[in-house]
Protein backbone atom coordinates (compact mmCIF):
# COMPACT_ATOMS: atom_id res chain seq x y z
CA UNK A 1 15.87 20.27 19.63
CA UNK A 2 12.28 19.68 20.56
CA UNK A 3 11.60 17.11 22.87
CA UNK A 4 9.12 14.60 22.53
CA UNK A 5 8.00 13.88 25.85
CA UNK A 6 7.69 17.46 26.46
CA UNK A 7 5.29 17.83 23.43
CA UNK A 8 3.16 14.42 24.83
CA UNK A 9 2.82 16.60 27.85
CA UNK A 10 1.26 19.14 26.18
CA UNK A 11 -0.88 17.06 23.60
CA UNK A 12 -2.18 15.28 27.23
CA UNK A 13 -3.16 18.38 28.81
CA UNK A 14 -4.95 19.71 26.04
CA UNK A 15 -6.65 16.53 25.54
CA UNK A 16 -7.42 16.54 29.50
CA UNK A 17 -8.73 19.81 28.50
CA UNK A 18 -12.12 18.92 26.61
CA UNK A 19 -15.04 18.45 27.85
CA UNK A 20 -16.28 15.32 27.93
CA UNK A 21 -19.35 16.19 25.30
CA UNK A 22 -16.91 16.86 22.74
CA UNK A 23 -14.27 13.91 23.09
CA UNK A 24 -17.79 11.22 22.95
CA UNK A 25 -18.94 13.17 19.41
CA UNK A 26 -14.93 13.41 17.97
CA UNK A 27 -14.68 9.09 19.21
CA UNK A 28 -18.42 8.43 18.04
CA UNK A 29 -17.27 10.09 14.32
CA UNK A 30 -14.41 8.56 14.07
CA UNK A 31 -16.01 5.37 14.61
CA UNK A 32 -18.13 6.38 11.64
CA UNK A 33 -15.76 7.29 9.40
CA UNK A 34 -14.31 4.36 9.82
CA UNK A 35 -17.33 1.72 9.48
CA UNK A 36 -17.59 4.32 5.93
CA UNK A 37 -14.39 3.83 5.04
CA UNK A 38 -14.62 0.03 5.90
CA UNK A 39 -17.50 -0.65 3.23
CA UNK A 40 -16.06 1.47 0.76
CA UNK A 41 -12.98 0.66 0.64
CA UNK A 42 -14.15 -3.33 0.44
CA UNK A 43 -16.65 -2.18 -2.61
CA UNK A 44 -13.16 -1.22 -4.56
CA UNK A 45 -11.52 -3.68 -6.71
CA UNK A 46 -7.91 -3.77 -5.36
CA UNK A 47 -5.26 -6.20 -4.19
CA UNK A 48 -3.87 -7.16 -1.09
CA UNK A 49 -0.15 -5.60 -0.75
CA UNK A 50 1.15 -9.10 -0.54
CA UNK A 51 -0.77 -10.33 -3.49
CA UNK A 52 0.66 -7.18 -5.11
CA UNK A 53 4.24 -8.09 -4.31
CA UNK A 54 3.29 -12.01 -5.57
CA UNK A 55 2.41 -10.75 -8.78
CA UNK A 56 5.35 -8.19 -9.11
CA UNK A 57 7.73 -11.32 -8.53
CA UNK A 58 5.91 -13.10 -11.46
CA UNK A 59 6.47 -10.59 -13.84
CA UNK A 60 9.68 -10.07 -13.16
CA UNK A 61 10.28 -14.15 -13.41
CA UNK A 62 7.74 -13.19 -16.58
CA UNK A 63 10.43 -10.59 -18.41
CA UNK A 64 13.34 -12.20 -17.09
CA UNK A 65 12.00 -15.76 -19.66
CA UNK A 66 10.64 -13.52 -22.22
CA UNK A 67 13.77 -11.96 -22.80
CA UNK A 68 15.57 -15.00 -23.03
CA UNK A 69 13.14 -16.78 -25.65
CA UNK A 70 13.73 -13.14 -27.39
CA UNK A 71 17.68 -13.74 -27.38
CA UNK A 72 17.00 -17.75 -28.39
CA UNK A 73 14.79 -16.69 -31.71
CA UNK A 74 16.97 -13.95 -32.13
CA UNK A 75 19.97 -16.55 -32.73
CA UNK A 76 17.81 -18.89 -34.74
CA UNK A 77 16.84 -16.39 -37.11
CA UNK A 78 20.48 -15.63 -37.63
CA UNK A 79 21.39 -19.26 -38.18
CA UNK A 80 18.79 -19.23 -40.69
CA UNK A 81 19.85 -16.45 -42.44
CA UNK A 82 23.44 -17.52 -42.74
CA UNK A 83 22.86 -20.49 -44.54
């Protein structure tokens, strides 16, 4: 089994490991991606995942009536075709 804090070791001391140069350029880019990502990502048209979830619960409230108006004409139709 490997063991974690033994593998945190490792990631440290290779991360203690580069110079200083190249930990400021790999922090400075990911700081641009994610400004990049930021904008984009708030140019799409999407949902939040609890408006997601809101809506999910309203069509479920949505089938859950439509089937039962389905079942009520569904009897009325047979009453009106037995008489």
């Amino acid at each position: 089994m490997i063991n974690a804090k033994k593998i945190e070791e490792i990631a440290k001391q290779v991360t203690d490991s580069i110079p200083a140069g190249l930990k400021d350029f790999a922090n400075e880019m990911e700081d641009k991606t994610k400004v990049v990502l930021q904008r984009k990502l708030s140019q799409l048209d999407v949902v939040t995942r609890e408006e997601f979830d809101v809506q999910t619960q309203v069509l479920i409230k949505t089938r859950a009536k439509l089937t039962d108006l389905e079942e009520k004409v569904a009897a009325l139709e047979a009453k009106l075709t037995a008489e």
